[in-house]
Protein backbone atom coordinates (compact mmCIF):
# COMPACT_ATOMS: atom_id res chain seq x y z
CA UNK A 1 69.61 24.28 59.64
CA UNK A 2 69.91 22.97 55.76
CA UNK A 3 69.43 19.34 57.01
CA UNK A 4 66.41 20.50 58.97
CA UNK A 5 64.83 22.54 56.04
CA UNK A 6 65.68 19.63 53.76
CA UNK A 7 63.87 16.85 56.20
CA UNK A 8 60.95 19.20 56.13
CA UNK A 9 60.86 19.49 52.62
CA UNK A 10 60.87 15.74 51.95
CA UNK A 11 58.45 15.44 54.31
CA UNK A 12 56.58 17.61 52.55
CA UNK A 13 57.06 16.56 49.35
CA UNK A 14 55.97 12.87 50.39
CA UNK A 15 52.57 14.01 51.82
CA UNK A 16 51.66 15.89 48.93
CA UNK A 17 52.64 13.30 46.05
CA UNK A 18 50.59 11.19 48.32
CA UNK A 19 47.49 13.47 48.25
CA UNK A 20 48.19 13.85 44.92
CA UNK A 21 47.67 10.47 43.65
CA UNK A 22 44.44 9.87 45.73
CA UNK A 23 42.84 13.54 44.16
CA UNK A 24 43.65 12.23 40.62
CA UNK A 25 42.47 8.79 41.23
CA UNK A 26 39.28 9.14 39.27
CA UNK A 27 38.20 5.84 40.67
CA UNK A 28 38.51 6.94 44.30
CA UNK A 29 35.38 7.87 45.55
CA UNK A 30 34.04 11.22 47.36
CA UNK A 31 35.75 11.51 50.44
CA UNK A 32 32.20 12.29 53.18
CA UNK A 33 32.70 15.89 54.58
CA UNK A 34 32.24 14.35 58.29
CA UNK A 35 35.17 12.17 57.42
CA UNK A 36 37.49 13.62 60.21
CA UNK A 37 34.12 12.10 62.65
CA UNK A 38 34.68 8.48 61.55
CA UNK A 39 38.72 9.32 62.45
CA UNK A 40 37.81 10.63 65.97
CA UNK A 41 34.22 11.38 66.95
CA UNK A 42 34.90 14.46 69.59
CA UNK A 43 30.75 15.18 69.88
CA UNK A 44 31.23 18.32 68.96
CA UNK A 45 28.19 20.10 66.82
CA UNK A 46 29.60 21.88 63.60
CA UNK A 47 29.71 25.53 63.89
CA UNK A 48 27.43 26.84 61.21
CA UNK A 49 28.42 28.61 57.97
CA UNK A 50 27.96 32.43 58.21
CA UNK A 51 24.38 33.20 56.54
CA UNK A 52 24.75 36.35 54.14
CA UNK A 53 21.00 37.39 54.99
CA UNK A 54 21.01 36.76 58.65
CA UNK A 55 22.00 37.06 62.08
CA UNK A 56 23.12 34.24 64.36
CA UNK A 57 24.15 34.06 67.88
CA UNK A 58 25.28 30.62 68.99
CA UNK A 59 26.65 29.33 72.11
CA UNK A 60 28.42 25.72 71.99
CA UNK A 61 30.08 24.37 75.04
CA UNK A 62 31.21 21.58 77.02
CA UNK A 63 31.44 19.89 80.53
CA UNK A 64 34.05 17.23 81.32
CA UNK A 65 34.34 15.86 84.78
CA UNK A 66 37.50 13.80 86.14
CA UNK A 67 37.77 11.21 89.07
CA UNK A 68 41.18 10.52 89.42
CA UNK A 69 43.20 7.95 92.00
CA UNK A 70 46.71 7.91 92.29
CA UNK A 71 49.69 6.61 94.22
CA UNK A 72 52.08 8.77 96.11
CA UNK A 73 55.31 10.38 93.77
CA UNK A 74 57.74 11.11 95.58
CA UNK A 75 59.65 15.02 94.75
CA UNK A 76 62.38 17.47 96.10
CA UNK A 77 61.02 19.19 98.56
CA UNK A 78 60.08 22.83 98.13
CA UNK A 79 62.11 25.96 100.14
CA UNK A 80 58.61 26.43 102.26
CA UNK A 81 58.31 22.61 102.74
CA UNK A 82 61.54 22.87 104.32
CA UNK A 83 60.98 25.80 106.57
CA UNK A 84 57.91 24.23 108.06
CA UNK A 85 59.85 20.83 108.73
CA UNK A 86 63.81 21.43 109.03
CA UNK A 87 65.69 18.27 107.10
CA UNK A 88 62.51 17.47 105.01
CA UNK A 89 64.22 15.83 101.95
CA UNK A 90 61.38 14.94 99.94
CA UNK A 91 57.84 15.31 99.62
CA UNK A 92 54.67 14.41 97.07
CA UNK A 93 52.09 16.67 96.36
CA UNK A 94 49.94 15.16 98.78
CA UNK A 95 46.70 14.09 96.26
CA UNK A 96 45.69 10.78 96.18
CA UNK A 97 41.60 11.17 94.78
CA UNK A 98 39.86 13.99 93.77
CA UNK A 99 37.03 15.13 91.83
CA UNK A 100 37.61 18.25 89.23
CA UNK A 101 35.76 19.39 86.62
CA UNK A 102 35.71 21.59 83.87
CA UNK A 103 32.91 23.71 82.04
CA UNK A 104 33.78 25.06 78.75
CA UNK A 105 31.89 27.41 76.80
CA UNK A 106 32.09 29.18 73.03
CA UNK A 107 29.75 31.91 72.49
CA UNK A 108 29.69 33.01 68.62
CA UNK A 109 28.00 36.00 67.13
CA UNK A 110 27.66 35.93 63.21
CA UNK A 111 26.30 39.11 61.51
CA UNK A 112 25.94 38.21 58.00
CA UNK A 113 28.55 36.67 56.59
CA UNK A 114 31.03 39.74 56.84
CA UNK A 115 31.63 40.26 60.50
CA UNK A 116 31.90 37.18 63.36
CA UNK A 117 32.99 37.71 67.40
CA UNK A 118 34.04 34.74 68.66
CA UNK A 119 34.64 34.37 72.47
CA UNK A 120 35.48 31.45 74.81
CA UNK A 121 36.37 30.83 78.52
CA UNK A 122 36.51 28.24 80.88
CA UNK A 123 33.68 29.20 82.90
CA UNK A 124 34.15 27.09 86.21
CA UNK A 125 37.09 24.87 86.49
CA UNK A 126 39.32 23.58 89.10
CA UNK A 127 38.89 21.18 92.43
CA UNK A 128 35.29 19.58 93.98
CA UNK A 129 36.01 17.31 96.11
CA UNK A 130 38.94 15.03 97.62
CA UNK A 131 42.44 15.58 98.76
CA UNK A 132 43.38 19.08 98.16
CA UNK A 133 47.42 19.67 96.59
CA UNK A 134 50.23 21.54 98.20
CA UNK A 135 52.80 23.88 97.48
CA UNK A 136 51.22 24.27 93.56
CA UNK A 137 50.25 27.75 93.74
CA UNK A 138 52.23 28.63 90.33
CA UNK A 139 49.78 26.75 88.51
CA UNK A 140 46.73 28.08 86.83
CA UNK A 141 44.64 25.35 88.39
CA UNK A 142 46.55 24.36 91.22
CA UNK A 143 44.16 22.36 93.04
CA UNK A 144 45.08 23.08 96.72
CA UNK A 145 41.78 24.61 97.31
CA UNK A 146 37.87 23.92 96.89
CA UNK A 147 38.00 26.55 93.82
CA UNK A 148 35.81 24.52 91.13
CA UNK A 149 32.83 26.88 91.37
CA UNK A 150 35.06 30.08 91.47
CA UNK A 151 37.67 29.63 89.29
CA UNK A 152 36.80 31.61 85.80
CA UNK A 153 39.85 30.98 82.96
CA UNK A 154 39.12 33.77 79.97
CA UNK A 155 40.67 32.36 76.76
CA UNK A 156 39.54 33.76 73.38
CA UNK A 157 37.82 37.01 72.40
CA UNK A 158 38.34 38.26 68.53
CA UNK A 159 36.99 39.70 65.47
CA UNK A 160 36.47 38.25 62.56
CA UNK A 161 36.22 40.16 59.72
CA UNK A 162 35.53 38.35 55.80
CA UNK A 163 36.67 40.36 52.62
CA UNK A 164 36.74 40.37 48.87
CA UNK A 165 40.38 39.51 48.99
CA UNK A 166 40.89 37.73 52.27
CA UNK A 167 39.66 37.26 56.05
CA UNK A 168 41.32 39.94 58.63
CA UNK A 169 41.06 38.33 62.75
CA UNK A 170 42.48 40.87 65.74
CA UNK A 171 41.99 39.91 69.51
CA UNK A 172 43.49 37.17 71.91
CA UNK A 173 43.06 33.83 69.97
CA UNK A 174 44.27 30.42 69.58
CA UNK A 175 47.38 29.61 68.19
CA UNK A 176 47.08 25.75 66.53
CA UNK A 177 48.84 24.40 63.68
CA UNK A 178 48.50 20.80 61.90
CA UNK A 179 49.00 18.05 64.97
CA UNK A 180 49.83 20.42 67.78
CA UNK A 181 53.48 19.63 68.33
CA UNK A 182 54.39 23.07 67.86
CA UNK A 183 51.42 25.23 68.26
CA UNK A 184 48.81 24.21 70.40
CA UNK A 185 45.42 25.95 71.54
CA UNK A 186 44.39 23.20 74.54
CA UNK A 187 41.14 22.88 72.63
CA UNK A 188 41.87 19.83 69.97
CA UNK A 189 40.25 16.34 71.86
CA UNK A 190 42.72 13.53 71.54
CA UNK A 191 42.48 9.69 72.45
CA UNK A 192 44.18 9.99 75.15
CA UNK A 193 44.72 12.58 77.76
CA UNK A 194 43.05 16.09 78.90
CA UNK A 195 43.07 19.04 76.48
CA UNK A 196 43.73 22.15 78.68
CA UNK A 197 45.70 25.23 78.87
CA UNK A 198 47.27 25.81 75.76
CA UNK A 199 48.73 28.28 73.17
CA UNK A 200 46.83 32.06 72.91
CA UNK A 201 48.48 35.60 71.41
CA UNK A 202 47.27 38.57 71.12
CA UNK A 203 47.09 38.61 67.45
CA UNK A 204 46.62 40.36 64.01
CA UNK A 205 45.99 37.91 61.04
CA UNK A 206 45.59 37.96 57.36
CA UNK A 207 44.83 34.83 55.31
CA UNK A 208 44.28 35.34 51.61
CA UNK A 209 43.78 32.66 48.72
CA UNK A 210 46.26 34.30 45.92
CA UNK A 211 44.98 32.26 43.45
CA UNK A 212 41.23 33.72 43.59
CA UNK A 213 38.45 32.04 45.08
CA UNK A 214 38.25 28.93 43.65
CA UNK A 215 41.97 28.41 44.43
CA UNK A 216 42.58 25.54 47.53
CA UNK A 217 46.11 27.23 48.18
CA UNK A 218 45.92 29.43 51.04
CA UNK A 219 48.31 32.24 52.42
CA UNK A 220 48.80 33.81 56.12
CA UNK A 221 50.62 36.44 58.25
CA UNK A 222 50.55 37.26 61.65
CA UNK A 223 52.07 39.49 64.11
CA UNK A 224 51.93 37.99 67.96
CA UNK A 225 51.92 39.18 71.48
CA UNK A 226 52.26 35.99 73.18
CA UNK A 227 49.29 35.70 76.03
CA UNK A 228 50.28 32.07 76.58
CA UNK A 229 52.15 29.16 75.48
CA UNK A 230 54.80 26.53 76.73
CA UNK A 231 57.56 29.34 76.83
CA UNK A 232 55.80 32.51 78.06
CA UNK A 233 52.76 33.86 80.33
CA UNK A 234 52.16 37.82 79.63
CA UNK A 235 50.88 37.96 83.40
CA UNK A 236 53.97 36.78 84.63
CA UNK A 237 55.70 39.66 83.00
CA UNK A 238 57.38 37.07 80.07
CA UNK A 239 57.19 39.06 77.15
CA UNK A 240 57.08 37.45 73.41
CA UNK A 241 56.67 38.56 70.10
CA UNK A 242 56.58 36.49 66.95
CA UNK A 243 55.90 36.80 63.46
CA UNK A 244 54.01 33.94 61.99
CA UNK A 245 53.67 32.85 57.97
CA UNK A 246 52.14 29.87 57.02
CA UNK A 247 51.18 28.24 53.53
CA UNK A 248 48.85 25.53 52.78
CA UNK A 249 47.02 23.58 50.15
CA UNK A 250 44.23 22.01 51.03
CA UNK A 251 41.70 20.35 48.53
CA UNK A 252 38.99 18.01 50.22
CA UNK A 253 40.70 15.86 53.31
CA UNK A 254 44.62 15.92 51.40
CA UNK A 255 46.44 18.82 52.72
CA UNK A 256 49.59 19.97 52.78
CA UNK A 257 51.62 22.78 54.36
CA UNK A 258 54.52 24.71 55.97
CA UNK A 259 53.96 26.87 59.42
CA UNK A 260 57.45 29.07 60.20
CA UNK A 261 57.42 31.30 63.40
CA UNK A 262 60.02 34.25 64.23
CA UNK A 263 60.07 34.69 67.83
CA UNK A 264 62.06 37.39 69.98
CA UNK A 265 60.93 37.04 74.02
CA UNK A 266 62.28 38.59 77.16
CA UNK A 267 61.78 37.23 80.57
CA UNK A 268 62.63 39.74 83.36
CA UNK A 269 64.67 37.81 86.64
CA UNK A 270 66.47 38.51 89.81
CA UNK A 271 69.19 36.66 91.30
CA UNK A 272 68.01 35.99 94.82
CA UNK A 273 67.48 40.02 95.69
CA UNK A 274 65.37 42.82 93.25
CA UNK A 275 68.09 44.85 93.32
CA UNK A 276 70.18 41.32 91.33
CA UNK A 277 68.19 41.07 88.49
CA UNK A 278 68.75 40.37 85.06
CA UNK A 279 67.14 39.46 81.75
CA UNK A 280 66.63 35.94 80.16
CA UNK A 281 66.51 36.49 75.88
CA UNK A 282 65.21 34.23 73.67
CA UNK A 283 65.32 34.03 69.78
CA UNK A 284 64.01 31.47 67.95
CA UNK A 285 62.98 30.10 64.41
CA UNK A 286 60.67 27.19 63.63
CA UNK A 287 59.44 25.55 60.59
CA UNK A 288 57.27 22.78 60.32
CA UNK A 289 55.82 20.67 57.68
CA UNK A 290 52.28 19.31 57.43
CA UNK A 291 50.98 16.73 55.03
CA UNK A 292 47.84 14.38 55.41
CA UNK A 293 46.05 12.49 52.56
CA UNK A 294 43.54 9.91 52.43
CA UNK A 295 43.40 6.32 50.04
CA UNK A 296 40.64 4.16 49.21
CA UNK A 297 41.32 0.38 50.74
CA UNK A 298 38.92 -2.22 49.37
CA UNK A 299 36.39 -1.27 51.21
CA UNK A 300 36.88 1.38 53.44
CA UNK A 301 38.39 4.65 53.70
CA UNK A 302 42.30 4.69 55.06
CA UNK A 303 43.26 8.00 56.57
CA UNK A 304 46.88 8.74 57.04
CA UNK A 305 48.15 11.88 58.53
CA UNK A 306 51.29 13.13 59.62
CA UNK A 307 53.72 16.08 60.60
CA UNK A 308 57.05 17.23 61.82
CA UNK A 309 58.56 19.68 63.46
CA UNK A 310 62.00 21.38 62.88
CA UNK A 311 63.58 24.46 64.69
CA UNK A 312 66.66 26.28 63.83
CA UNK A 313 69.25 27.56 66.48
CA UNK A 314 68.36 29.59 69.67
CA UNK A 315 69.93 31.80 72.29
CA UNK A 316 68.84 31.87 75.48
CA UNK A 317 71.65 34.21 77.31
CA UNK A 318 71.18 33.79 81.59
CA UNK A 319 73.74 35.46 83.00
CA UNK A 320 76.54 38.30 81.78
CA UNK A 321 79.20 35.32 82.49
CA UNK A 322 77.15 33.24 80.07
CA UNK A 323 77.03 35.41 77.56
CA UNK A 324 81.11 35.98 77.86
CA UNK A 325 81.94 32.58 77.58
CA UNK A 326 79.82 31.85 74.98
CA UNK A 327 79.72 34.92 73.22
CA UNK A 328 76.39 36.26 73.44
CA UNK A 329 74.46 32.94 71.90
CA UNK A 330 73.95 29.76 73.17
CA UNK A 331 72.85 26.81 70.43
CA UNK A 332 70.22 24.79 71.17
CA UNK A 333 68.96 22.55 67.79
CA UNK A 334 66.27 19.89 68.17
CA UNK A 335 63.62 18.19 65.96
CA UNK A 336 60.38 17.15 66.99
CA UNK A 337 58.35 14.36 64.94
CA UNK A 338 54.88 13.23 65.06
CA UNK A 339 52.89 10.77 62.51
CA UNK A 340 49.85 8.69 62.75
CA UNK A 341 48.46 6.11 60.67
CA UNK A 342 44.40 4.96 60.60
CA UNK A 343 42.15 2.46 59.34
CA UNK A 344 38.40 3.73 59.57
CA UNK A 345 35.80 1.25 58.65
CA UNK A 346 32.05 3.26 57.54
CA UNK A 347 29.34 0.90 58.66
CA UNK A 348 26.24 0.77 56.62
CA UNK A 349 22.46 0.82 57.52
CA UNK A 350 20.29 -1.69 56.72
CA UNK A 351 16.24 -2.26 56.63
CA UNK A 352 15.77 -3.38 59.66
CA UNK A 353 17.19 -0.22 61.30
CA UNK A 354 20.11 -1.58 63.08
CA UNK A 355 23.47 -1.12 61.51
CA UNK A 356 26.58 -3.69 60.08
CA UNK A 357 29.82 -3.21 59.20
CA UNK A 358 30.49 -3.73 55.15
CA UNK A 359 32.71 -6.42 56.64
CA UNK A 360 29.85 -8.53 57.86
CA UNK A 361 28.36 -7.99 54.93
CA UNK A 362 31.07 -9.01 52.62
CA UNK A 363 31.34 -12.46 55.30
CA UNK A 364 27.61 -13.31 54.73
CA UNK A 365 27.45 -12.99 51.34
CA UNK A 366 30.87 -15.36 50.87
């Protein structure tokens, strides 16, 4: 546990003597406030700041759609599998092209600047067309049936309310933190790959800035019921709780910061009959570190960003026999890292209304 609090802290301590520098570089120029566009452009419209004389209902959303072709994979047959073919060794899920979809949408009420609902669900997602899957029921989207007009995925639904002293949220909302390697709400585009699913509690959160307004160090606590995550489903009767605090400085695009979680679940099991069953317990501690900064580079704008993730022991106790041999606790450590690195080059307009890269224009006038 020292070793992993010490990585963090160095981790830490690198990011922000990085963001640092580039703050204090009175050379440096402005860093744009759409700089996390020229990063990754997602096409996402900025939700509006809260209007102190107004009301404002706003509905953002999105619709994705996925044709996908893929080759056989071959997998241990399931207990029904086998019952409807005796012997049956292995079998693949029995997709090779399909059509899915997904519509996504955010509805946001604003009343003032005191008091914001925020709501979002997935409002028709799952299979169109193609072959249909087999034996995936567990899944929330299993695709083994024509479901992409019925299937209706709630996510978020909260309160939002802003105070002298601080911002109070209560209601089922997304649980995200720096990269996502830890915490992750399924709603954060990447390069590469689908953003679904992801991490949601039933929450109660505080965030405060204990310096005063003007301060760019921030403060939170939260208590969790755990709707969803990698670890837990509430519908499936896997209960978690978890106490979250989290601290942050964040001044422009250079931030820094340290999410730690407290987490107790209980997953209720039998052993082949009801009347076998028995309790999984889980307890778990995780701290991670978050540091990003950006650096002037000739003549564009470098962005580098990176995290890690480091958890502390955990017991997860199966059986009574378990818990005798290895009294009451077994240790499970890891560490989870993440970093990226970027180059982002701002192309410049010129009079004839097409645009070229400061590159080009550097080339041309050597």
């Amino acid at each position: 546990m020292r070793r992993v609090l010490a990585l963090a802290l160095v981790l830490a301590a690198s990011a922000w003597s990085s963001g640092v520098r580039a703050a204090d570089d009175d050379a440096a120029p402005t860093v744009p406030k759409d700089f996390p566009r020229l990063v990754f452009d997602t096409g996402r419209p900025d939700v509006p700041a809260p209007d102190p004389d107004a009301y404002r209902f706003t509905v953002h959303g999105e619709h994705q759609i996925r044709y996908q072709v893929q080759r056989s994979f071959p997998l241990t047959a399931t207990a029904s599998a086998i019952d409807r073919r005796p012997g049956l060794a292995e079998q693949s899920l029995g997709q090779n092209q399909f059509l899915s979809h997904w519509l996504r949408v955010t509805p946001r009420l604003q009343m003032l600047d005191t008091l914001e609902l925020v709501g979002q669900l997935d409002l028709v997602t799952g299979l169109i067309a193609g072959d249909r899957a087999r034996d995936t029921r567990a899944d929330m989207t299993p695709r083994d049936e024509y479901n992409g007009f019925s299937n209706v995925q709630p996510r978020w639904l909260y309160a939002q309310w802003r105070l002298p002293f601080g911002v109070v949220r209560v209601g089922q909302q997304p649980n995200h933190w720096g990269m996502g390697i830890l915490a992750n709400d399924g709603d954060h585009p990447t390069l590469f790959g689908d953003y679904r699913y992801g991490s949601i509690s039933e929450r109660i959160l505080f965030a405060t800035k204990p310096g005063g307004e003007d301060s760019d160090f921030y403060l939170a606590v939260a208590g969790d019921l755990v709707f969803r995550d990698q670890t837990a489903r509430l519908t499936r009767g896997e209960r978690a709780f978890q106490g979250v605090l989290a601290a942050f400085y964040e001044k422009g695009q250079n931030k820094l910061g340290i999410f730690s979680t407290l987490r107790h679940q209980e997953n209720d099991k039998t052993s082949g009959s009801p009347i076998f069953g028995y309790t999984d317990e889980l307890d778990a501690v995780a701290i991670v570190s978050t540091g990003g900064s950006w650096r002037r580079s000739g003549d564009a704008d470098a962005f580098v960003f990176g995290e890690a993730s480091a958890s502390s022991s955990t017991s997860f106790i199966r059986t009574a026999d378990q818990a005798a041999r290895e009294r009451g606790r077994t240790q499970v450590r890891f560490l989870r890292r993440r970093g990226g690195i970027g180059v982002v080059h701002r192309a410049q307009p010129i009079a004839t209304g097409f645009w070229r890269s400061d590159a080009a224009r550097l080339a041309r006038a050597g």
